[in-house]
PDB file of N, CA and C in Angstrom:
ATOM      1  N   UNK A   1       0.843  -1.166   0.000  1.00  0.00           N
ATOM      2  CA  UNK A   1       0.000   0.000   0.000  1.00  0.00           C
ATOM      3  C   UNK A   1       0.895   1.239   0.000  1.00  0.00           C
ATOM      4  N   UNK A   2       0.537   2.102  -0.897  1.00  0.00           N
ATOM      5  CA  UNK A   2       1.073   3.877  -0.869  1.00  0.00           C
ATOM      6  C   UNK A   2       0.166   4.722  -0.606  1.00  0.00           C
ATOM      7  N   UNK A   3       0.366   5.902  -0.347  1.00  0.00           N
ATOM      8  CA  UNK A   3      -0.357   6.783  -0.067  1.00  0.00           C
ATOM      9  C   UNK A   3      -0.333   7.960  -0.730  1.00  0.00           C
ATOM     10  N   UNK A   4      -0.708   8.761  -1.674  1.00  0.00           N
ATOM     11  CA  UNK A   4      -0.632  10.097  -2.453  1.00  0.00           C
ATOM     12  C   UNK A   4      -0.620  11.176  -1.160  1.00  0.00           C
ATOM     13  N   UNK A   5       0.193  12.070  -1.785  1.00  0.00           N
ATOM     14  CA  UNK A   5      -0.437  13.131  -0.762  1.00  0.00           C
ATOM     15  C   UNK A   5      -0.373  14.517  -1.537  1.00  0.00           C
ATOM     16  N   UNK A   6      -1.770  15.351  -1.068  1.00  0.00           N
ATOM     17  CA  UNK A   6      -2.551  16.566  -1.812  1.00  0.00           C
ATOM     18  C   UNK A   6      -2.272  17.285  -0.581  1.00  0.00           C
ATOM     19  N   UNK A   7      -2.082  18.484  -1.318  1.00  0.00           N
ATOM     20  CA  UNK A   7      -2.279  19.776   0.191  1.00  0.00           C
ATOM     21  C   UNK A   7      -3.879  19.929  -0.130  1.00  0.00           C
ATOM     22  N   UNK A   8      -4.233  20.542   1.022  1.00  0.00           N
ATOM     23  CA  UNK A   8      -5.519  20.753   1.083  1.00  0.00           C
ATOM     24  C   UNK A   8      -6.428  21.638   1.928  1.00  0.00           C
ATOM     25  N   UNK A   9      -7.137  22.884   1.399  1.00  0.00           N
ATOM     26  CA  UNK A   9      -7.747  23.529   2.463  1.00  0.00           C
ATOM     27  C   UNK A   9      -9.226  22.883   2.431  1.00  0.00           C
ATOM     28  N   UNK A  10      -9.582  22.717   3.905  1.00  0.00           N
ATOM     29  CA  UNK A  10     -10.844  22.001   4.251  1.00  0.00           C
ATOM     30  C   UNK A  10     -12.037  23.526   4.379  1.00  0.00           C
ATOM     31  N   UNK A  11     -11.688  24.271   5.208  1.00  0.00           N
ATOM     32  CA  UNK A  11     -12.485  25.402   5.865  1.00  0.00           C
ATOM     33  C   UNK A  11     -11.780  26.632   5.172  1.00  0.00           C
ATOM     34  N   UNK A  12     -12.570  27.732   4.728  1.00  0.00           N
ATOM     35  CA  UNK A  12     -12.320  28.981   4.680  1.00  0.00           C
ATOM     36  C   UNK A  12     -13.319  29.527   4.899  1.00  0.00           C
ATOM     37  N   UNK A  13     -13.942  30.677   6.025  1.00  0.00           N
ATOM     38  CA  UNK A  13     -14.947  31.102   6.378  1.00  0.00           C
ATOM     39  C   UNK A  13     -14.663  32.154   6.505  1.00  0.00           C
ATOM     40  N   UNK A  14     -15.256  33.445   6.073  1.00  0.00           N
ATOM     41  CA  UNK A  14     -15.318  34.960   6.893  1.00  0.00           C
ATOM     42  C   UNK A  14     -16.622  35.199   7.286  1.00  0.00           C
ATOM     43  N   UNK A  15     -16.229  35.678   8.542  1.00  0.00           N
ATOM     44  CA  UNK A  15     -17.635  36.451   9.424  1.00  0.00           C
ATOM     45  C   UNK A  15     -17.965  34.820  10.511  1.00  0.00           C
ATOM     46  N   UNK A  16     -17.968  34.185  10.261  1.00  0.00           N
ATOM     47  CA  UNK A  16     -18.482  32.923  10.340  1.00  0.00           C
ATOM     48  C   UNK A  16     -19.193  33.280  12.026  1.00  0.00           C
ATOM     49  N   UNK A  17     -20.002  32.792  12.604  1.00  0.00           N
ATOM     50  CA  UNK A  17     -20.812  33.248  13.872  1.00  0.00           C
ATOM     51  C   UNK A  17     -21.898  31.597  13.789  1.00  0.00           C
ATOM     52  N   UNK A  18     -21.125  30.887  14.393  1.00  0.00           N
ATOM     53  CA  UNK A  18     -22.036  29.627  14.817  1.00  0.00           C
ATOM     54  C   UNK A  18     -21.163  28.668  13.905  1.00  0.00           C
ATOM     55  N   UNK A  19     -21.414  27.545  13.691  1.00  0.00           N
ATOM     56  CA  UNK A  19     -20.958  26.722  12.952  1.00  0.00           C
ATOM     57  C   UNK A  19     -20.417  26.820  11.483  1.00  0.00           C
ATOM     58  N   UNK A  20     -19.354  26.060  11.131  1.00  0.00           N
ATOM     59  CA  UNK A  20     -18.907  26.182   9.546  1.00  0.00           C
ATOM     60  C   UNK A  20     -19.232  24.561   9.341  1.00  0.00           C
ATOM     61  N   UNK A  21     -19.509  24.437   8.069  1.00  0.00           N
ATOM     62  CA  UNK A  21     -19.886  23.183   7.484  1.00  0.00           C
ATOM     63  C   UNK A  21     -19.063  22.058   8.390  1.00  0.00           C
ATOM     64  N   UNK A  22     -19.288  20.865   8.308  1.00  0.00           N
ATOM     65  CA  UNK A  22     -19.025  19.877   9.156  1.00  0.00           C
ATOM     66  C   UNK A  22     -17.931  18.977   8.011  1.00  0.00           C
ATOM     67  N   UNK A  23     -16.717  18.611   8.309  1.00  0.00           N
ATOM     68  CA  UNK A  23     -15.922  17.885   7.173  1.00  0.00           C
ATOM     69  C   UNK A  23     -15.912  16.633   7.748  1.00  0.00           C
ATOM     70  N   UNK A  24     -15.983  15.241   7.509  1.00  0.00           N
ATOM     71  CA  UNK A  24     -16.046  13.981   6.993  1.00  0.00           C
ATOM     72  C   UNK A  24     -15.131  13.288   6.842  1.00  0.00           C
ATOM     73  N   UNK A  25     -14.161  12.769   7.118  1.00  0.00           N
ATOM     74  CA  UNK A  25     -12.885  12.465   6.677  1.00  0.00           C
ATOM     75  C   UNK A  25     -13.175  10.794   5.931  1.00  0.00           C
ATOM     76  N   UNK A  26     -13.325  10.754   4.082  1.00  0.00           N
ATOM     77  CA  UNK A  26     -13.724   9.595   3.690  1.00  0.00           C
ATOM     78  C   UNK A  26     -12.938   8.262   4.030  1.00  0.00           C
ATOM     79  N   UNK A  27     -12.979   7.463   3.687  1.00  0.00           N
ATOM     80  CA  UNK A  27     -13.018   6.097   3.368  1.00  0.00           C
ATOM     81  C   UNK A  27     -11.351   6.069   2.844  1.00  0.00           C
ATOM     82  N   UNK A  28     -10.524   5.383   2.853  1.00  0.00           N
ATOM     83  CA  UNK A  28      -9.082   5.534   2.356  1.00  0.00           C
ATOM     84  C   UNK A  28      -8.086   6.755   2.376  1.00  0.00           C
ATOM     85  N   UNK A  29      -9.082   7.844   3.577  1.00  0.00           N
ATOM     86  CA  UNK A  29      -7.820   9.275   3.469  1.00  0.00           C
ATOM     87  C   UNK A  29      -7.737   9.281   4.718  1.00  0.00           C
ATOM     88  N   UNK A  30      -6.706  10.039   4.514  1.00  0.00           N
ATOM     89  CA  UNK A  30      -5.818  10.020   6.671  1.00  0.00           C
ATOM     90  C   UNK A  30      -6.284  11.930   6.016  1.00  0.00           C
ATOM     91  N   UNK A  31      -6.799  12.630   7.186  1.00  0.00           N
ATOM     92  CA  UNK A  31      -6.294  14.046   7.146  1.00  0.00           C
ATOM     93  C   UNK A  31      -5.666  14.615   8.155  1.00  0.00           C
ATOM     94  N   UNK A  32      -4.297  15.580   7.418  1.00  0.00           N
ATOM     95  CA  UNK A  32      -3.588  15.830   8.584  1.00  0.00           C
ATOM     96  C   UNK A  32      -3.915  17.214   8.575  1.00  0.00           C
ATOM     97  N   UNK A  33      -4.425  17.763   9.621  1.00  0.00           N
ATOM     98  CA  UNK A  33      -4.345  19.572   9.607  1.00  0.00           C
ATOM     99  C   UNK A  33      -3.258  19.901  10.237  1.00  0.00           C
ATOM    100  N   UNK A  34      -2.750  20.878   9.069  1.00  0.00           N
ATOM    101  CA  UNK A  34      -1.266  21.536   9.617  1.00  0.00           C
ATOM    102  C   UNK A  34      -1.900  22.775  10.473  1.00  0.00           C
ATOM    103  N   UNK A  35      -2.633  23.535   9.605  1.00  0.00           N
ATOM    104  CA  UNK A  35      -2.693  25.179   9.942  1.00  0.00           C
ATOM    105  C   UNK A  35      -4.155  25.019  10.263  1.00  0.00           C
ATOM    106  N   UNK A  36      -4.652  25.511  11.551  1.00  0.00           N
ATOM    107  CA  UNK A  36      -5.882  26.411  12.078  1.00  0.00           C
ATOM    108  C   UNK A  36      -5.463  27.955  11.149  1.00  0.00           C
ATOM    109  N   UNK A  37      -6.298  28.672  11.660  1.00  0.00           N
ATOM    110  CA  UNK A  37      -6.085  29.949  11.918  1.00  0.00           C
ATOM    111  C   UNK A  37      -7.841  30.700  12.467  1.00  0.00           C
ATOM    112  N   UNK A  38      -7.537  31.356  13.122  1.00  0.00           N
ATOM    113  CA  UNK A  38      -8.700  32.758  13.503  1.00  0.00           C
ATOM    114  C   UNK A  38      -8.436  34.149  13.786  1.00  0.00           C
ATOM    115  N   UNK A  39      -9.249  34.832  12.671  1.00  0.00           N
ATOM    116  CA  UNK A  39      -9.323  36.666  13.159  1.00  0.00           C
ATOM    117  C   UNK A  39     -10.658  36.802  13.569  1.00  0.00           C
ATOM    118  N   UNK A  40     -10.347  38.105  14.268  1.00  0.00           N
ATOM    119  CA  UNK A  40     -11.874  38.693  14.738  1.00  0.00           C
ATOM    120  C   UNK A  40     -11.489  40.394  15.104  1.00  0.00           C
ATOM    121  N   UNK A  41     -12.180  40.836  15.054  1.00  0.00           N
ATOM    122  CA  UNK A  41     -12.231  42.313  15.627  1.00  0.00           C
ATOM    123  C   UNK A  41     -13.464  42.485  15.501  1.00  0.00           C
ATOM    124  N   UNK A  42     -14.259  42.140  16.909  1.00  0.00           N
ATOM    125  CA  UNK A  42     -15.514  42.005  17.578  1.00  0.00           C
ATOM    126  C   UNK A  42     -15.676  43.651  18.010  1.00  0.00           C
ATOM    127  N   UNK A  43     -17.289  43.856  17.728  1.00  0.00           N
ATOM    128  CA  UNK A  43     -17.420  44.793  18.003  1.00  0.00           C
ATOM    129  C   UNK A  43     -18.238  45.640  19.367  1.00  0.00           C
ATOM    130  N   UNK A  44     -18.753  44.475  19.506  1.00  0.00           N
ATOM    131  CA  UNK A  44     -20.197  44.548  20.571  1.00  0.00           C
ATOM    132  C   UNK A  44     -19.256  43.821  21.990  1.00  0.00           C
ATOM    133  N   UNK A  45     -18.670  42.871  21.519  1.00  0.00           N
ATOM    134  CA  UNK A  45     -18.767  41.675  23.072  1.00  0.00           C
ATOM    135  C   UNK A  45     -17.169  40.336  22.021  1.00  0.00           C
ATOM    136  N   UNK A  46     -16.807  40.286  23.050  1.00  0.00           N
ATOM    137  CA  UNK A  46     -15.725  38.597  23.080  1.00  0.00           C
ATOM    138  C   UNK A  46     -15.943  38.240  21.960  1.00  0.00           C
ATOM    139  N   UNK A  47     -15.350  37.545  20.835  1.00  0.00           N
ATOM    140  CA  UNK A  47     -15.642  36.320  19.841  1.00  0.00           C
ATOM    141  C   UNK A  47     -14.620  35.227  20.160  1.00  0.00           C
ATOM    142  N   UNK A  48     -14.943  34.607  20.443  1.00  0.00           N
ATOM    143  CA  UNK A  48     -14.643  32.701  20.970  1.00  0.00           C
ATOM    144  C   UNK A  48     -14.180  31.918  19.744  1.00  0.00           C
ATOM    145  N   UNK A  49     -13.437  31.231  19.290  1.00  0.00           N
ATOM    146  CA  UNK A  49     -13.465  29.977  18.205  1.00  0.00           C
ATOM    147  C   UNK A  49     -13.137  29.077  18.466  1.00  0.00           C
ATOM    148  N   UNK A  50     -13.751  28.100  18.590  1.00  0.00           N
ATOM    149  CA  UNK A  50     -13.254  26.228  18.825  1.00  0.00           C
ATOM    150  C   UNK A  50     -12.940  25.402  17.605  1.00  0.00           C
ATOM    151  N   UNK A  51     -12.179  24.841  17.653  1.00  0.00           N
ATOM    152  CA  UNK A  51     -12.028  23.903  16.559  1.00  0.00           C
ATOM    153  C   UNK A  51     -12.191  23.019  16.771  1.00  0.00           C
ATOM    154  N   UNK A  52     -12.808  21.683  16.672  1.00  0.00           N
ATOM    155  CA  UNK A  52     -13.670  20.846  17.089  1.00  0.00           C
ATOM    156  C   UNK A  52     -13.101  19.021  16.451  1.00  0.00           C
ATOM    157  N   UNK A  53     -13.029  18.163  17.256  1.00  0.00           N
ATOM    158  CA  UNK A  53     -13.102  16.905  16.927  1.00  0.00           C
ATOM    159  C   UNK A  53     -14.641  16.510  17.260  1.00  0.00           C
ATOM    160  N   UNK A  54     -15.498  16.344  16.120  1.00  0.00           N
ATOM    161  CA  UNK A  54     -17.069  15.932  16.542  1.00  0.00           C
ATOM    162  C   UNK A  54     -17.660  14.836  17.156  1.00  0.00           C
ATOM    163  N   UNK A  55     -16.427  13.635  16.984  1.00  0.00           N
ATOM    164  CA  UNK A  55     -16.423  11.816  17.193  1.00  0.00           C
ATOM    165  C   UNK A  55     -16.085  12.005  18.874  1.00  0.00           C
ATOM    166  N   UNK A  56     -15.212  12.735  19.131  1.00  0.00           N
ATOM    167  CA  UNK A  56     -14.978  12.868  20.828  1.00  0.00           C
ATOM    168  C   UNK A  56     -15.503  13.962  21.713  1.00  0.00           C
ATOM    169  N   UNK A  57     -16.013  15.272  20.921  1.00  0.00           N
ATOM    170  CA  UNK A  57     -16.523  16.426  21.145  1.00  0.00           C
ATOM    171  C   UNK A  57     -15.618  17.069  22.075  1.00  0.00           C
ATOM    172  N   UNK A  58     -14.085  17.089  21.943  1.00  0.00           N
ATOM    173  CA  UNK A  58     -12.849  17.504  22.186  1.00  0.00           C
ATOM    174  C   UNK A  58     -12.535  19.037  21.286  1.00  0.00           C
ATOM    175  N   UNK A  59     -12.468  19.671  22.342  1.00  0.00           N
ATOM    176  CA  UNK A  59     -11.703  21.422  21.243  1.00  0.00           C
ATOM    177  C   UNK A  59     -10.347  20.547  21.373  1.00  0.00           C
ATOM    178  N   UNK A  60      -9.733  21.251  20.135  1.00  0.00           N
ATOM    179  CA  UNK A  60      -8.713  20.606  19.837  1.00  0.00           C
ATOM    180  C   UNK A  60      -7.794  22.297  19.595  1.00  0.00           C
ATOM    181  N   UNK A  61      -8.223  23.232  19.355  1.00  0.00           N
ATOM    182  CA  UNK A  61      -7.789  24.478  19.735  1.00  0.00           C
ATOM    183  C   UNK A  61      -8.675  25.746  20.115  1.00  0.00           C
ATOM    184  N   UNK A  62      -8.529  26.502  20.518  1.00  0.00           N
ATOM    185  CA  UNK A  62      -9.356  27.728  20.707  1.00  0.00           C
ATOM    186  C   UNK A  62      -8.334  29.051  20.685  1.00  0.00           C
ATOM    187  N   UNK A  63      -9.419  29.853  20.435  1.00  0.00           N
ATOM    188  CA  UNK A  63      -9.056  31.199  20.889  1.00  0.00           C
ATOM    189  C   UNK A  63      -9.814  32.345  20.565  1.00  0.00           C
ATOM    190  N   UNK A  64      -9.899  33.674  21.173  1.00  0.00           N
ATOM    191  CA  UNK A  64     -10.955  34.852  21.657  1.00  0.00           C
ATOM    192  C   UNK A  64     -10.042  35.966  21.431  1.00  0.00           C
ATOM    193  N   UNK A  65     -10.687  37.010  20.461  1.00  0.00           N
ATOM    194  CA  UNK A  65     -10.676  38.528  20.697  1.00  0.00           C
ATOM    195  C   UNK A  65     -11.392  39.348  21.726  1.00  0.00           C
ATOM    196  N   UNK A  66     -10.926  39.863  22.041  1.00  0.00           N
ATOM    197  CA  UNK A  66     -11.386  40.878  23.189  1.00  0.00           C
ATOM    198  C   UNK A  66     -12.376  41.840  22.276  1.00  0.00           C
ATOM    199  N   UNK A  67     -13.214  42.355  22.916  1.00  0.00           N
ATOM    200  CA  UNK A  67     -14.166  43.574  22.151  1.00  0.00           C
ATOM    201  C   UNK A  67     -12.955  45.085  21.735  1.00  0.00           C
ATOM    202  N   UNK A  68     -13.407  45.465  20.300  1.00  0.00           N
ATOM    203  CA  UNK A  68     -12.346  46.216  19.850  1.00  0.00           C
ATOM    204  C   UNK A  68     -11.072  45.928  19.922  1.00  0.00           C
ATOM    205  N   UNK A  69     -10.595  45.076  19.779  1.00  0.00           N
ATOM    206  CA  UNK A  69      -9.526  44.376  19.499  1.00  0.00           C
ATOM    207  C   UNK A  69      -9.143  43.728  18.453  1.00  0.00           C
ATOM    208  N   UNK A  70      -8.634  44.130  17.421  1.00  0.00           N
ATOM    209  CA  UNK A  70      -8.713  43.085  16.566  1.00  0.00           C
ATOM    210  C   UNK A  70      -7.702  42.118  16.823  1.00  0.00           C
ATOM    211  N   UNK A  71      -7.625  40.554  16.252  1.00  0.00           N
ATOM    212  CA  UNK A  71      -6.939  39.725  16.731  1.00  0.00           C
ATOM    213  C   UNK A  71      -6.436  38.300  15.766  1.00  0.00           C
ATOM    214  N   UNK A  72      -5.528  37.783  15.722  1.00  0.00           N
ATOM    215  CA  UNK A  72      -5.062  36.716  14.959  1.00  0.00           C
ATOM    216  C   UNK A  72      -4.185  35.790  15.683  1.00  0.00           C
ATOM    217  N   UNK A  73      -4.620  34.594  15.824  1.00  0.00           N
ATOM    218  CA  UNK A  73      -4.266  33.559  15.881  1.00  0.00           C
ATOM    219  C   UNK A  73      -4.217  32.302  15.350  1.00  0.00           C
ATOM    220  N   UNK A  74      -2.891  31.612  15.267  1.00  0.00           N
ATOM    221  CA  UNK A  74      -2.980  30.600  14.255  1.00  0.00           C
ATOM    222  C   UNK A  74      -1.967  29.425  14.918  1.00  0.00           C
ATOM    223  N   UNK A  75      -2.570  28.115  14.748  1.00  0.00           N
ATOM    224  CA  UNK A  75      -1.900  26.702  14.641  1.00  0.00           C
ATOM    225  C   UNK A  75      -1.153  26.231  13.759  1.00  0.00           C
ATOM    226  N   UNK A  76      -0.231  25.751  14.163  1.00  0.00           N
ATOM    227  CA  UNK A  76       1.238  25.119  13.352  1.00  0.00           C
ATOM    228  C   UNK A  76       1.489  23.938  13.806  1.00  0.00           C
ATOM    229  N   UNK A  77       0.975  22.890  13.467  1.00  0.00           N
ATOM    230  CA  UNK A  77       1.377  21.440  13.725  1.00  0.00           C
ATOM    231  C   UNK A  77       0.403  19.990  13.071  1.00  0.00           C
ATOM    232  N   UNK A  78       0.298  19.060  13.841  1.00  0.00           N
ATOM    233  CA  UNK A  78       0.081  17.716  12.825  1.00  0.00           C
ATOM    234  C   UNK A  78      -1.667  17.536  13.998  1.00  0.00           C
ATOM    235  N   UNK A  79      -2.672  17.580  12.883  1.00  0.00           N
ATOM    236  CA  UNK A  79      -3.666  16.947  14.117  1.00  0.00           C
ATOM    237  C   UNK A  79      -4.017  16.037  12.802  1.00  0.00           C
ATOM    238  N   UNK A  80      -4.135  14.657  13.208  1.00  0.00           N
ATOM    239  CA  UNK A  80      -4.083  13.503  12.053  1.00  0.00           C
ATOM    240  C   UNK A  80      -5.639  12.969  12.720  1.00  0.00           C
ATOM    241  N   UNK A  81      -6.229  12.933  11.374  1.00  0.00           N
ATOM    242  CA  UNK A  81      -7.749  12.697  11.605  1.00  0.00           C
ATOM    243  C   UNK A  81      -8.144  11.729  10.547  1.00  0.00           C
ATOM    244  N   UNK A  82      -8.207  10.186  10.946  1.00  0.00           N
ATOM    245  CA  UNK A  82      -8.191   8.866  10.219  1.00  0.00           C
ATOM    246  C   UNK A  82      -9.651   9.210   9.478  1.00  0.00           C
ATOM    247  N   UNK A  83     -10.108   8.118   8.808  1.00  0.00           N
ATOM    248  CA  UNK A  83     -11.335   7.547   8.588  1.00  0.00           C
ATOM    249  C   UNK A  83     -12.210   7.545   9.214  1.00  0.00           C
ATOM    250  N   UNK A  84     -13.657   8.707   8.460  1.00  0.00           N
ATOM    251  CA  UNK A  84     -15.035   8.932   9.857  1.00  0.00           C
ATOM    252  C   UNK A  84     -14.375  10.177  10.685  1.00  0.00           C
ATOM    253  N   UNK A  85     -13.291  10.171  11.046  1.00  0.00           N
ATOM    254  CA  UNK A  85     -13.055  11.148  12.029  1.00  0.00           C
ATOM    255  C   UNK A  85     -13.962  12.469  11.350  1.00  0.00           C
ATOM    256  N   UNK A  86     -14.674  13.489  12.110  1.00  0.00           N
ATOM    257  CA  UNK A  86     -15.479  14.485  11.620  1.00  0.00           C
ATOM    258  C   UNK A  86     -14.447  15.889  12.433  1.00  0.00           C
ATOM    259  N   UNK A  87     -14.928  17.186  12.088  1.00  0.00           N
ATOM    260  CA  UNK A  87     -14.422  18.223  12.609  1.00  0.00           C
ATOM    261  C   UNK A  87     -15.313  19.258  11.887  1.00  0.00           C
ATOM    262  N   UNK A  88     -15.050  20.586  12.688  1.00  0.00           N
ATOM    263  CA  UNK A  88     -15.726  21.983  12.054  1.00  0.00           C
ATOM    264  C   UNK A  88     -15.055  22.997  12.754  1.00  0.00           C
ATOM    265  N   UNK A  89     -15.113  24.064  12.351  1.00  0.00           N
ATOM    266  CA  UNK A  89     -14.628  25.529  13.565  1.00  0.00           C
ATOM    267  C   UNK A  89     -16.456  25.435  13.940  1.00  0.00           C
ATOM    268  N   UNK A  90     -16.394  26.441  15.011  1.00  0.00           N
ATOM    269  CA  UNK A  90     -17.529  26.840  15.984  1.00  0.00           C
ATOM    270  C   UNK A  90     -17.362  28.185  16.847  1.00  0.00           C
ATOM    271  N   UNK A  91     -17.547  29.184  16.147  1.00  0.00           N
ATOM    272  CA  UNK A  91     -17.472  30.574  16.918  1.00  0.00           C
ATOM    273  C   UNK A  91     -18.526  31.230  17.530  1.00  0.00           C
ATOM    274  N   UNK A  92     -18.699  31.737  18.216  1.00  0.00           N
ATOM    275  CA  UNK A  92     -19.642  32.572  19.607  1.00  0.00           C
ATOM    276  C   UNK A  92     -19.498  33.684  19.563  1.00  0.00           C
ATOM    277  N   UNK A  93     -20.154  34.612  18.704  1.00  0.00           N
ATOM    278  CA  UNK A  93     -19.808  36.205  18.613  1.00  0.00           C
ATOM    279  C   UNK A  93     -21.551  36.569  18.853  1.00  0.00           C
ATOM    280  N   UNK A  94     -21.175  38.285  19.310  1.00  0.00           N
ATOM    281  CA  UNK A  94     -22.831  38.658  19.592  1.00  0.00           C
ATOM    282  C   UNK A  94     -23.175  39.349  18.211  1.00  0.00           C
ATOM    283  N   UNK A  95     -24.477  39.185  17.676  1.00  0.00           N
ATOM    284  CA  UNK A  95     -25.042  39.811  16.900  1.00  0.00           C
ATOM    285  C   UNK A  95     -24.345  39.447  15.168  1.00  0.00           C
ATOM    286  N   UNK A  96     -23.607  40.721  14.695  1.00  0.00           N
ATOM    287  CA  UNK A  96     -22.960  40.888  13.258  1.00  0.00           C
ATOM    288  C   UNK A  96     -21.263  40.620  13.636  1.00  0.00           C
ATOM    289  N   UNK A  97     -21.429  40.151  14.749  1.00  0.00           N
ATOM    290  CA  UNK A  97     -20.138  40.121  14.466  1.00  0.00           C
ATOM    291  C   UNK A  97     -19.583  38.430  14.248  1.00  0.00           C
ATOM    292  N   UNK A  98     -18.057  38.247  14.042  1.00  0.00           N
ATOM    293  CA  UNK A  98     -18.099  36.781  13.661  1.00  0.00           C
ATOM    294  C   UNK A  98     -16.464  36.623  13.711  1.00  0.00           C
ATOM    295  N   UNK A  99     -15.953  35.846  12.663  1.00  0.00           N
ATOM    296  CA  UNK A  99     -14.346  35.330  12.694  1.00  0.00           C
ATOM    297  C   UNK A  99     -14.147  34.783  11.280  1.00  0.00           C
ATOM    298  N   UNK A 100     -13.254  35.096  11.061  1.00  0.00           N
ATOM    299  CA  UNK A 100     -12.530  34.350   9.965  1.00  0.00           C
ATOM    300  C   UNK A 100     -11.689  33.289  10.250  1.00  0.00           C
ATOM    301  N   UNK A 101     -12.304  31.787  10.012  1.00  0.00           N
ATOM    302  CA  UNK A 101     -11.268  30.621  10.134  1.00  0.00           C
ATOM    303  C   UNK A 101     -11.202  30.036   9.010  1.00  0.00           C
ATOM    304  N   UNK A 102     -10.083  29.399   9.188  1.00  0.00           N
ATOM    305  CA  UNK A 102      -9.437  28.362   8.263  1.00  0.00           C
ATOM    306  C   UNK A 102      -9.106  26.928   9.171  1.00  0.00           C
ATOM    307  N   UNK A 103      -9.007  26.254   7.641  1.00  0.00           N
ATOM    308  CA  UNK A 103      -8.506  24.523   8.466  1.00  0.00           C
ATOM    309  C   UNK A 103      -8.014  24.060   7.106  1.00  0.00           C
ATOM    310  N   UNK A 104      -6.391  23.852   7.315  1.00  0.00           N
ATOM    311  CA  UNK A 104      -5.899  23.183   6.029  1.00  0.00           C
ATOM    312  C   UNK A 104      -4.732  22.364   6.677  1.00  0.00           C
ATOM    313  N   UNK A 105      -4.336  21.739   5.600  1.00  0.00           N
ATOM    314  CA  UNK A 105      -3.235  20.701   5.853  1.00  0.00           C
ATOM    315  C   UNK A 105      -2.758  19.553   4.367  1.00  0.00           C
ATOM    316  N   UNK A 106      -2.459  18.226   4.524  1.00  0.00           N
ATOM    317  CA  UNK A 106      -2.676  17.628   3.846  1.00  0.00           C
ATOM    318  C   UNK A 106      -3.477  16.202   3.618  1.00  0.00           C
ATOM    319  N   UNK A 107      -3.742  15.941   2.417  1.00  0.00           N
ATOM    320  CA  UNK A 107      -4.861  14.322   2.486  1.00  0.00           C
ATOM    321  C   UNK A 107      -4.020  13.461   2.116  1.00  0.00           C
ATOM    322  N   UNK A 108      -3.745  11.953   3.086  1.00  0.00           N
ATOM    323  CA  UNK A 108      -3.053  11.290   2.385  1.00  0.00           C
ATOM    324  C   UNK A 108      -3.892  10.133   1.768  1.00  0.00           C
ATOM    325  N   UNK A 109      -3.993   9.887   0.754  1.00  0.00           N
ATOM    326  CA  UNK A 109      -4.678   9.197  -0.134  1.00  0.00           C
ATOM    327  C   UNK A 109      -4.354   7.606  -0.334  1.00  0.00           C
ATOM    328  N   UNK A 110      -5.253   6.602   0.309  1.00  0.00           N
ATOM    329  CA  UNK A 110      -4.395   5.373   0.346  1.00  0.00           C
ATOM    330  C   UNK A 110      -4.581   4.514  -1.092  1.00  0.00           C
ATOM    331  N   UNK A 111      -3.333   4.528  -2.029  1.00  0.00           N
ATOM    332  CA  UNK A 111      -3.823   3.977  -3.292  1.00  0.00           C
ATOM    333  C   UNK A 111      -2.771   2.385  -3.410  1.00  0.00           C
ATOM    334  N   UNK A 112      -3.491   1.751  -4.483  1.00  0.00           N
ATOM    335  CA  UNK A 112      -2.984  -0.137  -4.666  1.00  0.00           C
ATOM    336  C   UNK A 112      -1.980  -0.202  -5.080  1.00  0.00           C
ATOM    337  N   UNK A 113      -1.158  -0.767  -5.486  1.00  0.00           N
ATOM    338  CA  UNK A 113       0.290  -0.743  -6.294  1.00  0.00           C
ATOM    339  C   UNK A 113       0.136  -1.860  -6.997  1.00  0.00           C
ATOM    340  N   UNK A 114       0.662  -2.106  -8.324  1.00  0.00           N
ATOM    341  CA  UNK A 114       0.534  -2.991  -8.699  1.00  0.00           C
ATOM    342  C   UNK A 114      -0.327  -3.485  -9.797  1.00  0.00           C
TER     343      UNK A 114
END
């Protein structure tokens, strides 16, 4: 067995305020997320972001702007998410306000030889 491997962005959201689509990890792919990232410059109140394992309901990172603050934070490392494993960002802002996340990394693709 080999494995291909694709870079890959899963999530790109601006404003985002409650859930971003839910990703799936199919049948023969390992996904590894290298890079989180979250901005915010909340205007009313706090904006919150979780990044989420859905199978264990584990944050797997977070982080919050302060009101009038604008703010950026970002992840640099390996979160390896087999087969079925699910994930999403999940932010908590009041009203119009929201976050810009991301979730990328790479897919390793398990292909036959032969």
């Amino acid at each position: 067995m080999t494995r291909a491997i694709y870079s890959a962005g899963w999530i790109y959201q601006q404003g985002l305020n409650g859930s971003s689509a839910t990703i799936t990890v199919p049948d023969g792919h390992v996904y590894v997320v290298k890079q989180l990232t979250f901005y915010a410059n909340p205007l009313l109140s706090p904006a919150r972001g979780f990044f989420r394992d859905l199978l264990t309901g584990a944050t797997l990172f977070s982080a919050a702007a302060q009101t009038g603050t604008p703010s950026w934070f970002g992840f640099y490392g390996a979160l390896v998410m087999g087969a079925g494993s699910m994930f999403r960002w999940e932010v908590s802002a009041t009203a119009t306000d929201g976050a810009d996340v991301y979730a990328g990394g790479y897919d390793l693709i398990q292909t036959s030889t032969g």
